[in-house]
Protein backbone atom coordinates (compact mmCIF):
# COMPACT_ATOMS: atom_id res chain seq x y z
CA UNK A 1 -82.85 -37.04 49.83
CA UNK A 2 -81.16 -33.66 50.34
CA UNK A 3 -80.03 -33.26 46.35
CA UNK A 4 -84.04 -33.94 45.65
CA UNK A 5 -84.67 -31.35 48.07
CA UNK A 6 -82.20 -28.70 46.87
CA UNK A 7 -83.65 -29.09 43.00
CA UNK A 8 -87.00 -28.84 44.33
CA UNK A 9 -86.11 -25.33 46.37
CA UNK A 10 -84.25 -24.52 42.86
CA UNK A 11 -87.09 -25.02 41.15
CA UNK A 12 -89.50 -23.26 43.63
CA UNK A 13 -86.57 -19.82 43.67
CA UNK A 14 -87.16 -20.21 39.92
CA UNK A 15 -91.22 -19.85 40.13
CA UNK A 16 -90.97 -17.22 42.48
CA UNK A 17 -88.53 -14.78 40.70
CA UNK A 18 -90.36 -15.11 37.59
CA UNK A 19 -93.25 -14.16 39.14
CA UNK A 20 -92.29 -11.11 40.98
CA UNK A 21 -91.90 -12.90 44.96
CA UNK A 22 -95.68 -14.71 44.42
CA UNK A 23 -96.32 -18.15 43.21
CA UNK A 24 -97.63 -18.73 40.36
CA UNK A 25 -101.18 -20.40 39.46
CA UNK A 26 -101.48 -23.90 39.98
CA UNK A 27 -100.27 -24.85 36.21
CA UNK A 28 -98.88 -21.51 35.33
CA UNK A 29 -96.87 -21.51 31.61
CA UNK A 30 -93.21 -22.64 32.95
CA UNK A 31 -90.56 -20.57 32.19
CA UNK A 32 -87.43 -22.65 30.39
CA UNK A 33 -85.82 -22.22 33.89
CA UNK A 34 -87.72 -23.83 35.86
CA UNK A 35 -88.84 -26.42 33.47
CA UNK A 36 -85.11 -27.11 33.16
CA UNK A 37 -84.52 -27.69 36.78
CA UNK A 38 -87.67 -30.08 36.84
CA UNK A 39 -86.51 -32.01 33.86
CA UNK A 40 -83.14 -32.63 35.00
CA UNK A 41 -84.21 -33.83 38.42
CA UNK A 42 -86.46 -36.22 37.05
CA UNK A 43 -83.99 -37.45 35.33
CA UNK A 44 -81.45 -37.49 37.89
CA UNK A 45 -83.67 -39.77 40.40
CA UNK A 46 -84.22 -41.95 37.30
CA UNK A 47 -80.75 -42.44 36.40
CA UNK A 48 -79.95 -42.74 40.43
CA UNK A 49 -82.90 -45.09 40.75
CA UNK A 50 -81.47 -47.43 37.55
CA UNK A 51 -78.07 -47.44 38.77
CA UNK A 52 -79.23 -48.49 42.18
CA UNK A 53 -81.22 -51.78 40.25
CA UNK A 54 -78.85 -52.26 37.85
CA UNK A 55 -74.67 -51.73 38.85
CA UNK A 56 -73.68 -54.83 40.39
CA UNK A 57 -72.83 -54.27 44.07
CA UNK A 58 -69.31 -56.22 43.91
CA UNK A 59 -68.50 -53.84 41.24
CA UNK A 60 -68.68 -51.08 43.11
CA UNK A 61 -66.03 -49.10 43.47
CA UNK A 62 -63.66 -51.20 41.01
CA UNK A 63 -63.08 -48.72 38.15
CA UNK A 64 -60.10 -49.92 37.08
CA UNK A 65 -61.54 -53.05 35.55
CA UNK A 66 -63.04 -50.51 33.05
CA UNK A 67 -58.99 -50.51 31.94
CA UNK A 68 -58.67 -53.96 31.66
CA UNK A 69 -61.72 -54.73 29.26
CA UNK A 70 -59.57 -53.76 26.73
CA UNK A 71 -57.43 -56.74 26.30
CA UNK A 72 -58.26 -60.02 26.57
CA UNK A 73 -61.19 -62.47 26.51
CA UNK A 74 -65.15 -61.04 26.74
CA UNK A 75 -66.33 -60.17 30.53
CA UNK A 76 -68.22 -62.84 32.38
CA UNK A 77 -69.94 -62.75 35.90
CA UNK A 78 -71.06 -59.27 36.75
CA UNK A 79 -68.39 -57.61 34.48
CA UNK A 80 -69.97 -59.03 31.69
CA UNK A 81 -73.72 -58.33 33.24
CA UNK A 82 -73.05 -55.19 34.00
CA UNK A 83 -71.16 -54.31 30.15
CA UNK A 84 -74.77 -55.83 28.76
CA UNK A 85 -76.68 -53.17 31.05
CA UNK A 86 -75.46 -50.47 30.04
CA UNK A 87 -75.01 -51.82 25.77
CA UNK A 88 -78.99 -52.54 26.36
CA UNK A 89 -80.01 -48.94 27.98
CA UNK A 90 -77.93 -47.13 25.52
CA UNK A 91 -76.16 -45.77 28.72
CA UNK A 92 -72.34 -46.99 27.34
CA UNK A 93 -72.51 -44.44 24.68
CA UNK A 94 -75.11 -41.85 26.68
CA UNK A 95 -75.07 -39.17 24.25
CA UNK A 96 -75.30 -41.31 21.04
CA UNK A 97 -78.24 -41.26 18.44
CA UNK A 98 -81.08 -43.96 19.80
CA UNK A 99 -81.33 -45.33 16.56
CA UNK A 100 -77.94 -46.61 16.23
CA UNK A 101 -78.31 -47.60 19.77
CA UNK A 102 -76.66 -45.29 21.80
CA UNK A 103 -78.98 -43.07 25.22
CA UNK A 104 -79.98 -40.39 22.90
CA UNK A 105 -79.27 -38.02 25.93
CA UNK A 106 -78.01 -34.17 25.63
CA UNK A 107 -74.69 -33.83 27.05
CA UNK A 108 -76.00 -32.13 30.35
CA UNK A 109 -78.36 -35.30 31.08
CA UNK A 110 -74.68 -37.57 30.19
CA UNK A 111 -73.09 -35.31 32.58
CA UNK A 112 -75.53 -35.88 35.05
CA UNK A 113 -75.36 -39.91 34.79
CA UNK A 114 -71.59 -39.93 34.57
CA UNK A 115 -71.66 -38.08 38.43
CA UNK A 116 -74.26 -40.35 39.24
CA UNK A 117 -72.26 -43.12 38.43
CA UNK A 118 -68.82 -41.55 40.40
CA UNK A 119 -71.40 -41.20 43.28
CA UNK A 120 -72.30 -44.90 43.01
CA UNK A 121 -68.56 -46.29 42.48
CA UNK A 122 -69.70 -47.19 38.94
CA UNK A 123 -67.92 -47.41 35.61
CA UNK A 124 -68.55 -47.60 31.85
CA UNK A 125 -67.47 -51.10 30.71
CA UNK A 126 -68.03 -49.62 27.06
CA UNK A 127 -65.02 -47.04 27.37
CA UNK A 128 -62.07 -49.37 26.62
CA UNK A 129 -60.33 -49.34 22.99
CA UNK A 130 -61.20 -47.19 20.43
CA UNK A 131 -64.82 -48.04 19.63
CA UNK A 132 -67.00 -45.73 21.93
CA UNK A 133 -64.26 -42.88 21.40
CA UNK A 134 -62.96 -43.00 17.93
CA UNK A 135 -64.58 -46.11 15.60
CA UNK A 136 -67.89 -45.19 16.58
CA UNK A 137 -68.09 -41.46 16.07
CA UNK A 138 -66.13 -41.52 12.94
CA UNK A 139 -68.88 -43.71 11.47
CA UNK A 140 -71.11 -41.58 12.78
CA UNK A 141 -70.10 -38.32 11.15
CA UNK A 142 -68.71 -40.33 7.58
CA UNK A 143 -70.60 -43.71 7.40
CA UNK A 144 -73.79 -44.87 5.16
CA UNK A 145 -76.41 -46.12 6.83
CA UNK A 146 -75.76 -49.39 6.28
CA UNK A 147 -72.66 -48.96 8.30
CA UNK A 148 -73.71 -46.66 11.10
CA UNK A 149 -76.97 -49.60 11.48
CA UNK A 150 -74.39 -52.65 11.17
CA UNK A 151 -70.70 -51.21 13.27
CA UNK A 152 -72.75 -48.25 15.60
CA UNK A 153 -74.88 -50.44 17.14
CA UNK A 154 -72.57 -53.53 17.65
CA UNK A 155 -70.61 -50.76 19.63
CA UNK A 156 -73.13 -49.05 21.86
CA UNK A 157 -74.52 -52.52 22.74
CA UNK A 158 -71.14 -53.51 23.70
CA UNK A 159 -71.27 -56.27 21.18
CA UNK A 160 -67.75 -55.29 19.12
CA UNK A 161 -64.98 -53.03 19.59
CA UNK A 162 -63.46 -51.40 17.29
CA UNK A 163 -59.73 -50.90 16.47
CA UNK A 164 -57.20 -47.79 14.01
CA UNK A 165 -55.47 -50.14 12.06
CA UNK A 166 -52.28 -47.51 12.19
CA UNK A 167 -49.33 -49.62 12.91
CA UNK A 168 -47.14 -50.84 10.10
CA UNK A 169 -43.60 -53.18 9.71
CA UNK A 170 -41.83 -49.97 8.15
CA UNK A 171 -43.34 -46.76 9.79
CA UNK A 172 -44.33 -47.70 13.20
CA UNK A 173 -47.20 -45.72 14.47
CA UNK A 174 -46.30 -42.92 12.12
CA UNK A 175 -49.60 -42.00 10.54
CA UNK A 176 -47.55 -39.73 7.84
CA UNK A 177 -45.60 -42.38 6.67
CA UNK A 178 -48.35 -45.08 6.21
CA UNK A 179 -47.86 -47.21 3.19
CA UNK A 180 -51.15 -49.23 3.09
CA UNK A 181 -53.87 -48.35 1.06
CA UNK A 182 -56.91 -49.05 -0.24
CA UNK A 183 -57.11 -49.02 -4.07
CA UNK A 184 -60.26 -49.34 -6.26
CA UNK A 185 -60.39 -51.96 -8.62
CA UNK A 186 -61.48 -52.08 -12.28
CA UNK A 187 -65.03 -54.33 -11.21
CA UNK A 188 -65.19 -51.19 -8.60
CA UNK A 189 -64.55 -53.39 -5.21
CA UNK A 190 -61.64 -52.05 -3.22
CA UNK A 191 -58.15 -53.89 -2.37
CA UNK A 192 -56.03 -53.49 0.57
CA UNK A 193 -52.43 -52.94 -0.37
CA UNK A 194 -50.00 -53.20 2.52
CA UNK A 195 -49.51 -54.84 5.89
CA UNK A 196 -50.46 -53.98 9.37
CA UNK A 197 -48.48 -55.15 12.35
CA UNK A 198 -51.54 -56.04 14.53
């Protein structure tokens, strides 16, 4: 296609103005340039070429539904197909650890697959509520192991969602006036102490 065709010209400008107009030997020690520009569009024809198999056609062009995933039931049909896609590839939560489930990709290959997917009328089913953009990287940063292993993954699969417990009956959504706490018993196990309205 003509983006293939642009990266590969990239790519060939980059050989040639490292090596003074002439191209280089057949496997000549790649500058970080041009090994860049080679990297990212192998990567971009895979991501295109996984899209194209994978992003259900009646989807296609429907990114509002991503909005709507965040109430009610679990996605069926090709909503639901398509949310188990991307929770198996890792692609939901593209710049996420591997082990925990997420792509494991920098943030220039996640920018890469998010235009991919505007070019392809696709959406991440993953991005509704809190768990891909708040639950999940707070464990991340703060959790044990146990935790990151046991809520993480649940989330970059797409199997839970998470939820900020914030709202109370006396102080709203007023985070400084929260009431509930947590509070360490005597056998060391932890209480909750308070109400939350939802």
């Amino acid at each position: 296609t003509l983006f293939a065709a642009a990266w590969l010209v990239l790519l060939w400008a980059a050989l040639l103005r490292e090596n003074g107009g002439h191209m280089p030997p057949p496997f000549p020690h790649f500058d970080k340039t041009a090994h860049c520009a080679a990297f990212f569009a192998q990567f971009w024809l895979a991501a295109r070429a996984w899209l194209e198999e994978n992003f259900p056609a009646s989807l296609r062009g429907q990114t509002g539904i991503a909005a709507q995933l965040m109430d009610g039931p679990a996605p069926t049909g090709d909503v639901g197909l398509w949310k188990q896609r991307m929770g198996a590839k890792g692609w939901g939560t593209p710049t996420w650890p591997t082990e925990y489930g997420g792509g494991g990709l920098s943030p220039q290959q996640a920018r890469v697959l998010q235009q991919e997917m505007a070019k392809a009328g696709a959406f991440n089913p993953l991005m509704a509520g809190m768990g891909v953009t708040m639950i999940g990287p707070t464990i991340l940063d703060y959790g044990t192991e146990e935790q990151k292993q046991l809520y993480v993954r649940a989330i970059a699969e797409g199997r839970e969602i998470g939820a900020f417990a914030l709202t109370e009956p006396q102080s709203g959504s007023d985070a400084t006036a929260m009431r509930c706490k947590a509070v360490k018993r005597e056998d060391g196990t932890w209480a909750i102490n308070g109400k939350k309205s939802w």
